[in-house]
C-alpha atoms as a PDB file:
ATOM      1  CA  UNK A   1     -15.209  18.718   3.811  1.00  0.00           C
ATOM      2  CA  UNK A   2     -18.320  17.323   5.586  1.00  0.00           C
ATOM      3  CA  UNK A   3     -20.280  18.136   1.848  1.00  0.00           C
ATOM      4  CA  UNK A   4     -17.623  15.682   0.378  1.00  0.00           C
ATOM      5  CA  UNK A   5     -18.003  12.992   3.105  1.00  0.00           C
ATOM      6  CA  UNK A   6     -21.647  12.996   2.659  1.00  0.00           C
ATOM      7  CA  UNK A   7     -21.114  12.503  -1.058  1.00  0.00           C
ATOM      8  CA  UNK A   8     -18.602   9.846  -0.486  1.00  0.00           C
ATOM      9  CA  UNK A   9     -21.455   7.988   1.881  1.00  0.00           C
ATOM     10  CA  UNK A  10     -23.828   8.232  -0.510  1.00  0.00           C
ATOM     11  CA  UNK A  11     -21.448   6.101  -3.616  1.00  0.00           C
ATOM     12  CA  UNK A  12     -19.909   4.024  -1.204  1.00  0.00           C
ATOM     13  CA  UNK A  13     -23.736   3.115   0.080  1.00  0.00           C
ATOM     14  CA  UNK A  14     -25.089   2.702  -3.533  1.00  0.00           C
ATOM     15  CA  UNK A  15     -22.132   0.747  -4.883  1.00  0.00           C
ATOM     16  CA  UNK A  16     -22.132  -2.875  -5.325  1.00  0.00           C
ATOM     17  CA  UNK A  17     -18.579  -3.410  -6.148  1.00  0.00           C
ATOM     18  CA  UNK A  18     -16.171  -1.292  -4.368  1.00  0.00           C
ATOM     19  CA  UNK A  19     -11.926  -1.502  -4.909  1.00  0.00           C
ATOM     20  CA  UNK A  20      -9.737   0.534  -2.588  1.00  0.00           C
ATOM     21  CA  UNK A  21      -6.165   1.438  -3.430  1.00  0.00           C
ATOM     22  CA  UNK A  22      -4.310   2.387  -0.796  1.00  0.00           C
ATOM     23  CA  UNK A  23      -0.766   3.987  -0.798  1.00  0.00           C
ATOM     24  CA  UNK A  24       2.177   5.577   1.407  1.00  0.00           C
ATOM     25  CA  UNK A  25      -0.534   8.487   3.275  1.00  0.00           C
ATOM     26  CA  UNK A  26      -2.748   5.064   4.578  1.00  0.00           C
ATOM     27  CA  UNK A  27       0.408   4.184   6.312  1.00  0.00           C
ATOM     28  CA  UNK A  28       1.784   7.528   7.614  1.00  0.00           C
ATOM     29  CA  UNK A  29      -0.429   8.121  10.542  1.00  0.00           C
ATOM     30  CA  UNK A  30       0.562   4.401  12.014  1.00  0.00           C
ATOM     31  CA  UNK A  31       3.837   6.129  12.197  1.00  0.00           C
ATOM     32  CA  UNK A  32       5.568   4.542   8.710  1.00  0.00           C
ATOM     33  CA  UNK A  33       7.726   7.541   7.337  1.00  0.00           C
ATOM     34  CA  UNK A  34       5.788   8.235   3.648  1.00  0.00           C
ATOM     35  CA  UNK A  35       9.279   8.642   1.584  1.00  0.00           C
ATOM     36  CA  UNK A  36       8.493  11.142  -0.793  1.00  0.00           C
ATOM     37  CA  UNK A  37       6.648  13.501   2.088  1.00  0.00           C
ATOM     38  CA  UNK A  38       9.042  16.580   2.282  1.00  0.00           C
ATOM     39  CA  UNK A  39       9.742  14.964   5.575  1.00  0.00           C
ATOM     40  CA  UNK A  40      10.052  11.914   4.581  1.00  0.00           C
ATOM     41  CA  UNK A  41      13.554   9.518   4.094  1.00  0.00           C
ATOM     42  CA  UNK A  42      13.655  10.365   0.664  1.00  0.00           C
ATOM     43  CA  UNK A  43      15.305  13.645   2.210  1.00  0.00           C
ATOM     44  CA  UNK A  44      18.284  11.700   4.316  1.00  0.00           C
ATOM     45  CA  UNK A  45      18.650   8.910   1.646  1.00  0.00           C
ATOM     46  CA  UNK A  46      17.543   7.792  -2.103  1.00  0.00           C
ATOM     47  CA  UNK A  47      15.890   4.624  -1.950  1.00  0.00           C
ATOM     48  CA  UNK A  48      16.705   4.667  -5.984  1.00  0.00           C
ATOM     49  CA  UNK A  49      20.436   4.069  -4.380  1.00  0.00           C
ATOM     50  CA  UNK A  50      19.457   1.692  -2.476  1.00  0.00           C
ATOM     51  CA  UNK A  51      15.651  -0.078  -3.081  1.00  0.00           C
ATOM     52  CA  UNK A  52      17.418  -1.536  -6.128  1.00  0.00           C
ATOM     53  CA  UNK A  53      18.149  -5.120  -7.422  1.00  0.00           C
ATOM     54  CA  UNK A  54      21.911  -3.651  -7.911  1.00  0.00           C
ATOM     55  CA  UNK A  55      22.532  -2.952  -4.379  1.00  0.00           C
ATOM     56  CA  UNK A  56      21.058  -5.314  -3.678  1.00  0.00           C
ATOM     57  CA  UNK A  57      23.636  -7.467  -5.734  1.00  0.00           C
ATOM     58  CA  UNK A  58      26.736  -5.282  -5.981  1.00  0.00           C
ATOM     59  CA  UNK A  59      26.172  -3.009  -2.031  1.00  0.00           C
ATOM     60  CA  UNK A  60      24.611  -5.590  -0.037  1.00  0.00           C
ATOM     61  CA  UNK A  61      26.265  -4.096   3.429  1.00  0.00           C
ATOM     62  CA  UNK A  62      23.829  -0.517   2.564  1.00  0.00           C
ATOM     63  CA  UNK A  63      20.890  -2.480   1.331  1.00  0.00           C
ATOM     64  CA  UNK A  64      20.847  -4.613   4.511  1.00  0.00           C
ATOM     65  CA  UNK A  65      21.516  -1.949   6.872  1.00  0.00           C
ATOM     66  CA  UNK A  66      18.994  -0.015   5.200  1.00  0.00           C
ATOM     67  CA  UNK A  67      15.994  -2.384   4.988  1.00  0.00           C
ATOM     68  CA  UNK A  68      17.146  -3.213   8.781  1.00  0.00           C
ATOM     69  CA  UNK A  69      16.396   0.069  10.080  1.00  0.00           C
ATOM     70  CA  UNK A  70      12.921  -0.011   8.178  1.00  0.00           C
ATOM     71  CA  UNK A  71      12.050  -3.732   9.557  1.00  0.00           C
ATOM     72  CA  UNK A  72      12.802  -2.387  12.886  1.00  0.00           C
ATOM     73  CA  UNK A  73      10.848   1.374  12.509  1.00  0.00           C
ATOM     74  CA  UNK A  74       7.956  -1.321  11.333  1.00  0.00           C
ATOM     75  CA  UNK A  75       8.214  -3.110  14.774  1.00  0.00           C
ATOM     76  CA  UNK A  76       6.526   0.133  16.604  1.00  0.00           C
ATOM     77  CA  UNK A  77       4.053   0.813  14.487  1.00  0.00           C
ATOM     78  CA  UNK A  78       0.541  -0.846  14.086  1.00  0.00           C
ATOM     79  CA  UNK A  79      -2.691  -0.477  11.736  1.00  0.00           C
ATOM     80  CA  UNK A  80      -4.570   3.237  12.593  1.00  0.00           C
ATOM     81  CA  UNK A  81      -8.854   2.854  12.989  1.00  0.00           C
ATOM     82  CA  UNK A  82      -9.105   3.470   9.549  1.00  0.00           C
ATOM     83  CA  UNK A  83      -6.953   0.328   8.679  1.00  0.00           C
ATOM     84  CA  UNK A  84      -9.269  -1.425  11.219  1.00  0.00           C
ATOM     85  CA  UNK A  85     -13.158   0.437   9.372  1.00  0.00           C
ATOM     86  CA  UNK A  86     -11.796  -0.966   5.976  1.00  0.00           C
ATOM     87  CA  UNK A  87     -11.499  -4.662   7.156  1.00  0.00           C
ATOM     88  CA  UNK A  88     -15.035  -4.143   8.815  1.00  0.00           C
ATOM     89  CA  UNK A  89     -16.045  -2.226   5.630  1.00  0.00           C
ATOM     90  CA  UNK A  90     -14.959  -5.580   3.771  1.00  0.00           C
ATOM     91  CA  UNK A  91     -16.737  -7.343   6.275  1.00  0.00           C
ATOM     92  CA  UNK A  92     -20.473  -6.623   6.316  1.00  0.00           C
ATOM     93  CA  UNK A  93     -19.937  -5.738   2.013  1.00  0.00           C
ATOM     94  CA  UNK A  94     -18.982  -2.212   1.680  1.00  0.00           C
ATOM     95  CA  UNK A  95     -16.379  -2.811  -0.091  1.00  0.00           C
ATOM     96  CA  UNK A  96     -15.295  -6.186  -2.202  1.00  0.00           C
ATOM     97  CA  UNK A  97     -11.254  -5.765  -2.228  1.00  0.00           C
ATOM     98  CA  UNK A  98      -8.084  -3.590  -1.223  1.00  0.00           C
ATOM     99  CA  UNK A  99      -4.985  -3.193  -3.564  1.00  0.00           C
ATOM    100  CA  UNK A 100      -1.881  -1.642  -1.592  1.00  0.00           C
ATOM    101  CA  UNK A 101       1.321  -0.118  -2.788  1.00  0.00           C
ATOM    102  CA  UNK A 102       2.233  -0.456   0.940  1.00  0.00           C
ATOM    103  CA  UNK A 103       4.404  -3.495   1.827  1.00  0.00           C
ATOM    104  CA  UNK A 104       3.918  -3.123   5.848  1.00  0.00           C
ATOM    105  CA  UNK A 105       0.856  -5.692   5.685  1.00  0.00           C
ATOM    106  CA  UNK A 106      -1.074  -3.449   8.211  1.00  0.00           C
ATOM    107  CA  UNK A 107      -4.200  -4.504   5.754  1.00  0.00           C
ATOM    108  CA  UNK A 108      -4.427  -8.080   6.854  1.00  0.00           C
ATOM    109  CA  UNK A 109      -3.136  -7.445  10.373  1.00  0.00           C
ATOM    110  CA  UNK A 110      -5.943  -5.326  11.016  1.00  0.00           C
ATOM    111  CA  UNK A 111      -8.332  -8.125   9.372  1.00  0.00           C
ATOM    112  CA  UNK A 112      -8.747  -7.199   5.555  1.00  0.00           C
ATOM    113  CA  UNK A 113      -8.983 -10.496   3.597  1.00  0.00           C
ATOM    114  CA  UNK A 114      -9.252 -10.149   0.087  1.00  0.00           C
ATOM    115  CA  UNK A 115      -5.789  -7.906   0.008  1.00  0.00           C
ATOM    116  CA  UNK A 116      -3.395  -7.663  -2.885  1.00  0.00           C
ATOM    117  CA  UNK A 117      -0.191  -6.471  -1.954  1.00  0.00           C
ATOM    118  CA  UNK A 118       1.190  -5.112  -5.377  1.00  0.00           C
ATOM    119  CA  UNK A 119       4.611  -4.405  -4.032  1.00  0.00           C
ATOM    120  CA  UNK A 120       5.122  -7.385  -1.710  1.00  0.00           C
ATOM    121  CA  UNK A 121       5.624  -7.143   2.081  1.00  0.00           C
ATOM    122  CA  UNK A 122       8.267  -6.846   4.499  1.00  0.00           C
ATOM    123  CA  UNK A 123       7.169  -9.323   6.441  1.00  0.00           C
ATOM    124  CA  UNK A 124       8.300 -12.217   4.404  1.00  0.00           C
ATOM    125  CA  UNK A 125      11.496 -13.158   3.187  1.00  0.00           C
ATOM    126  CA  UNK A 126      12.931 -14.510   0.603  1.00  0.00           C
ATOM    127  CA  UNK A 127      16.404 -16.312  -1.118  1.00  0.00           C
ATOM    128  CA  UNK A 128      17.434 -13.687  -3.642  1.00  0.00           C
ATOM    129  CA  UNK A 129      18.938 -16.604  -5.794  1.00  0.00           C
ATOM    130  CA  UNK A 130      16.998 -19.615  -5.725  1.00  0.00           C
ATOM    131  CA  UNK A 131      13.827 -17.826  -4.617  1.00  0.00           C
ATOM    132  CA  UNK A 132      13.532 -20.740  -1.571  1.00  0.00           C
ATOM    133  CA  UNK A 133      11.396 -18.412   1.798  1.00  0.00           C
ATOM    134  CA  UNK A 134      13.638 -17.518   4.309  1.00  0.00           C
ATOM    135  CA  UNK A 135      12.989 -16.416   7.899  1.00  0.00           C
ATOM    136  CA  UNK A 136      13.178 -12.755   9.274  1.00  0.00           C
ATOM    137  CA  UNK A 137      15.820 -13.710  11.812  1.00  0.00           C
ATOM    138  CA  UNK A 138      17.649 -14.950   8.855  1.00  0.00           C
ATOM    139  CA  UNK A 139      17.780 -12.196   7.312  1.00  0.00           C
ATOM    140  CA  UNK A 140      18.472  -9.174  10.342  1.00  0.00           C
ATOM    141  CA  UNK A 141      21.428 -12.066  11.385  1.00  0.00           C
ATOM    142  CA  UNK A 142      22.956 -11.476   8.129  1.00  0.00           C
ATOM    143  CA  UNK A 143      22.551 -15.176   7.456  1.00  0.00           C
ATOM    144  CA  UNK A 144      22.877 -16.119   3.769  1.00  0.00           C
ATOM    145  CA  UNK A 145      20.462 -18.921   2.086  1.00  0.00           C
ATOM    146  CA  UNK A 146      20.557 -22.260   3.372  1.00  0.00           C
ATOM    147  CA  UNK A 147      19.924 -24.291   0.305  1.00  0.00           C
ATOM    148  CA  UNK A 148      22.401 -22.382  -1.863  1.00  0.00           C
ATOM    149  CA  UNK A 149      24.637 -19.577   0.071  1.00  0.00           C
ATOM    150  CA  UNK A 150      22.691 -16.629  -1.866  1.00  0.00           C
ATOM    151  CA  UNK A 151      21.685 -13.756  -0.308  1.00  0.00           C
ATOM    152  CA  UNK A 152      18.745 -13.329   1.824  1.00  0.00           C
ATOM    153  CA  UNK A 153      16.186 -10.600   1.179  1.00  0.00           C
ATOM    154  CA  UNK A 154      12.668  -8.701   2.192  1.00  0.00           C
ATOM    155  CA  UNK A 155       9.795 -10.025  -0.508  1.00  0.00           C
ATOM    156  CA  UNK A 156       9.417  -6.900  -1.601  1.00  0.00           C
ATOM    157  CA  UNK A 157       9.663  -5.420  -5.595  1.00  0.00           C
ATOM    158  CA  UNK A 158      12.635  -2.987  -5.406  1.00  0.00           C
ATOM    159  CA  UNK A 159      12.904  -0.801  -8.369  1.00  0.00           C
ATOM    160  CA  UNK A 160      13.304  -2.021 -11.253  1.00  0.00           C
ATOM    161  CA  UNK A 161      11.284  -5.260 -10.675  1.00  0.00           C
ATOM    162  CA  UNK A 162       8.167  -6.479 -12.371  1.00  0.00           C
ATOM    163  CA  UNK A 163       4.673  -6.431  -9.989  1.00  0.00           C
ATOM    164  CA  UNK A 164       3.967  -9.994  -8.855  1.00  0.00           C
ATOM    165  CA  UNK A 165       1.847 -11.181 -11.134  1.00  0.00           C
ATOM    166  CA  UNK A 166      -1.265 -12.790  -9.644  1.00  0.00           C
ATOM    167  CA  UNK A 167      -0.985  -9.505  -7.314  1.00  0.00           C
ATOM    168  CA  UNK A 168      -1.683  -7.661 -10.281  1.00  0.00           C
ATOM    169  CA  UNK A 169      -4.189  -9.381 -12.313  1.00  0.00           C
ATOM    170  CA  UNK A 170      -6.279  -9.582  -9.370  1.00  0.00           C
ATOM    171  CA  UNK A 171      -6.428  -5.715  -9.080  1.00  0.00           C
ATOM    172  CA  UNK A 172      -6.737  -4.940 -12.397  1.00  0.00           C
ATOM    173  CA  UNK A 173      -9.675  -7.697 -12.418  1.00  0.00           C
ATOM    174  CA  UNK A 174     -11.510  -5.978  -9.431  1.00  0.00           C
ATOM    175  CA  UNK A 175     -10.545  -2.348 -10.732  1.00  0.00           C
ATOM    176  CA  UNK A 176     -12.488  -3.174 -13.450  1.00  0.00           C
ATOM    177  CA  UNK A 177     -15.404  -4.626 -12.123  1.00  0.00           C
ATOM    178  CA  UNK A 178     -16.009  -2.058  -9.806  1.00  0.00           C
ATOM    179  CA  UNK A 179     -18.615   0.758  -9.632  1.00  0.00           C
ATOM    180  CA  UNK A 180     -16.356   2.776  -7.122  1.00  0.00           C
ATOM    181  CA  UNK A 181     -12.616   2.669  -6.619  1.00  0.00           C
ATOM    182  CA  UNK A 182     -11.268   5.152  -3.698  1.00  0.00           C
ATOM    183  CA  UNK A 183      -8.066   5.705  -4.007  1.00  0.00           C
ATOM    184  CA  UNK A 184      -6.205   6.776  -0.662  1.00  0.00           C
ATOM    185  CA  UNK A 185      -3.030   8.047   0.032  1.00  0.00           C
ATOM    186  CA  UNK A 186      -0.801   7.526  -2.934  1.00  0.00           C
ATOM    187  CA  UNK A 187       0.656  10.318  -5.212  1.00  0.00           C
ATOM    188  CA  UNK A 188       0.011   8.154  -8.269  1.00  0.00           C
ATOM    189  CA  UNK A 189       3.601   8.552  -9.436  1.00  0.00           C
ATOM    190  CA  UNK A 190       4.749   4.920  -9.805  1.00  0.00           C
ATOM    191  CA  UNK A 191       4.380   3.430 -13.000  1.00  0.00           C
ATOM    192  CA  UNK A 192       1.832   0.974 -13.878  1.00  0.00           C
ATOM    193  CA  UNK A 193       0.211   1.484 -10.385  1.00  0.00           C
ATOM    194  CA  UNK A 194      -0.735   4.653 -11.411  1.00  0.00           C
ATOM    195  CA  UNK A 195      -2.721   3.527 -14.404  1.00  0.00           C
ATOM    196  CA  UNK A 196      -5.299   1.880 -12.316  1.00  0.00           C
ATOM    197  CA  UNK A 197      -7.468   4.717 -11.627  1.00  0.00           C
ATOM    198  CA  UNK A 198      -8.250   5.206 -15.537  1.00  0.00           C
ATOM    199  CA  UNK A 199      -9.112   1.005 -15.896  1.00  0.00           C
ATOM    200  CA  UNK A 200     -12.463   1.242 -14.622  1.00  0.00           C
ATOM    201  CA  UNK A 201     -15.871   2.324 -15.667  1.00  0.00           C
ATOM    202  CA  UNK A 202     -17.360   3.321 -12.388  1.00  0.00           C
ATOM    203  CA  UNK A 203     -16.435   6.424 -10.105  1.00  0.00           C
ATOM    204  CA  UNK A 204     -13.293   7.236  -8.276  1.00  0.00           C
ATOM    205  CA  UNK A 205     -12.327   9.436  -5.541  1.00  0.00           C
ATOM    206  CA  UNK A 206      -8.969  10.361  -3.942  1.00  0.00           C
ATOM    207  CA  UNK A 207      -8.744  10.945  -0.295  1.00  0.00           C
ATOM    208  CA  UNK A 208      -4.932  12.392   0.017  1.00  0.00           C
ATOM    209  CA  UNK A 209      -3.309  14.633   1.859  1.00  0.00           C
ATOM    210  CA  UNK A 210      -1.705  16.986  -0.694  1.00  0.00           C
ATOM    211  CA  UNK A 211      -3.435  17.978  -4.081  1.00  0.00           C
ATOM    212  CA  UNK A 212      -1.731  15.846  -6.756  1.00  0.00           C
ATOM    213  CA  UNK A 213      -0.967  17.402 -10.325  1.00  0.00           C
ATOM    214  CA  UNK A 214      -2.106  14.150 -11.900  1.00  0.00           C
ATOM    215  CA  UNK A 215      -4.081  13.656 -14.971  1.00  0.00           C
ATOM    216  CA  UNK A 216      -6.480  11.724 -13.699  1.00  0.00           C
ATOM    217  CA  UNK A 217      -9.867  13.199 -13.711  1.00  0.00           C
ATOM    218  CA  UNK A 218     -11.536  12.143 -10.714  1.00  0.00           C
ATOM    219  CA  UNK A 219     -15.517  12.071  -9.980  1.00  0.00           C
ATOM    220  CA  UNK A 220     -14.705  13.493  -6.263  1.00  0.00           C
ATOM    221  CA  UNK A 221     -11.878  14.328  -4.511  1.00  0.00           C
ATOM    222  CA  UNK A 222     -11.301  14.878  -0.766  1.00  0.00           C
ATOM    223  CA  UNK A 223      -7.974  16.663   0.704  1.00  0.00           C
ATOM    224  CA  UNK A 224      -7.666  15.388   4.220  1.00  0.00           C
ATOM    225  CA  UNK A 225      -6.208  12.532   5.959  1.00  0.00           C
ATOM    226  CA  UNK A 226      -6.861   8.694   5.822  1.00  0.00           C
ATOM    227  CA  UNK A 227      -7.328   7.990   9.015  1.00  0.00           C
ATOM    228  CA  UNK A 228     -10.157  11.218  10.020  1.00  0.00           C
ATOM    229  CA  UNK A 229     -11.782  10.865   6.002  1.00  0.00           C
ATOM    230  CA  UNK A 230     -12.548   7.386   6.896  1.00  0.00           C
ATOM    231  CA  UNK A 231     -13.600   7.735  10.300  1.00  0.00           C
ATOM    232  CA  UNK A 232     -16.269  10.607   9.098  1.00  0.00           C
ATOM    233  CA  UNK A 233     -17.154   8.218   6.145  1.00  0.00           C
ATOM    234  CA  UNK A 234     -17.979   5.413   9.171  1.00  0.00           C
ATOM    235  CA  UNK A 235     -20.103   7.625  11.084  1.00  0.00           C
ATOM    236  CA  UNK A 236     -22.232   8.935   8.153  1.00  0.00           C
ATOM    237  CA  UNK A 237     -22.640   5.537   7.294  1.00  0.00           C
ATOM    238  CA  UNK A 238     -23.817   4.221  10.632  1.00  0.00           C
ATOM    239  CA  UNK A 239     -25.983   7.090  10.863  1.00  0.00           C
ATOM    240  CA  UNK A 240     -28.257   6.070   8.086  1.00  0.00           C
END
């Protein structure tokens, strides 16, 4: 792996716009369960069943409960190092921007600024009617929508839901300005997030876990995890 690292060192150092998309294996070693990990909740529930604008509509007891129990896993878990290396990595111009399929926000809590959250965050809260932000107490209590009785929801995309917009264009905008993207963590299943790696001109590596059967071709790939990839990466990098 250490052959890999060094490679990764030396296009990350010669790079001058770098994009990192991050996905569900970022977020696993902060403790979030990665749901479609053979481990993961994907096993004990379908989040098709209930990640969905029609439970959310038609089985609002088993979305709430559901999102619930995530909001409160989410409460004991914090950014990892490597969370913390790519906000200093944005900071003294490693890299230019993250894009995240993660909706835990562990990006900007550990400092990242220039962070597009392509499938929302849990953190914020919204009227599932009239679209008017709602409050996280709010929603745990049950409480419906102040302004017009609707039902009160995380600001996340559930399936079947278009990407925020300005979320998107943003990526796709630094994707394809970039001379590196890294792509860590995500299984590149989900459709049109998984398009990204092809939109740009420059290289791209994977750092994941598992060995994807994608059909991306990728200029370097690294099979390890986020958190000890990066931390290798840092020290290489230092040590020039």
């Amino acid at each position: 792996m250490d052959n890999l690292i060094n490679k990764l060192a030396l296009y990350l150092s010669s790079s001058s716009v770098t994009t990192v998309l991050t996905g569900a294996g970022m977020s696993v070693e902060s403790g979030i369960p990665d749901f479609r990990s053979k481990s993961g909740w994907w096993r004990k529930i379908d989040p098709r069943t209930v990640a969905t604008i029609e439970a959310l509509e038609t089985n609002y007891d088993l979305f709430h409960e559901f999102y619930c129990a995530r909001i409160r896993g989410f409460q004991e878990c914090y950014p990892h190092k490597g969370h913390h290396l790519l906000a200093e990595w944005e900071q003294t111009g490693l890299i230019q921007a993250i894009a995240t399929q993660n909706v835990d926000g562990f990006h900007l809590v550990a400092g990242s600024k220039n962070v597009s959250e392509l499938h929302g965050s849990i953190r914020n809260f919204r009227c599932n009617g009239c679209g008017s932000p709602a409050n996280k107490a709010d929603f745990l209590s049950k409480h419906t929508c102040v302004n017009c009785g609707g039902k009160l929801r995380p600001n996340i995309v559930l399936f079947g839901e278009m990407l925020p917009e300005q979320a998107w264009d943003t990526t796709l905008r630094n994707i394809q300005m970039s001379d590196l993207v890294i792509i860590i963590g995500t299984s590149l299943e989900v459709y049109p997030v998984n398009e990204l790696p092809s939109m740009t001109n420059g290289k791209t590596v994977l750092i994941n876990k598992d060995l994807l059967d994608s059909y991306h071709q990728f200029d370097l790939i690294i099979q390890g995890n986020a958190k000890e990839v990066l931390e290798k990466t840092d020290e290489i990098m230092r040590a020039k």
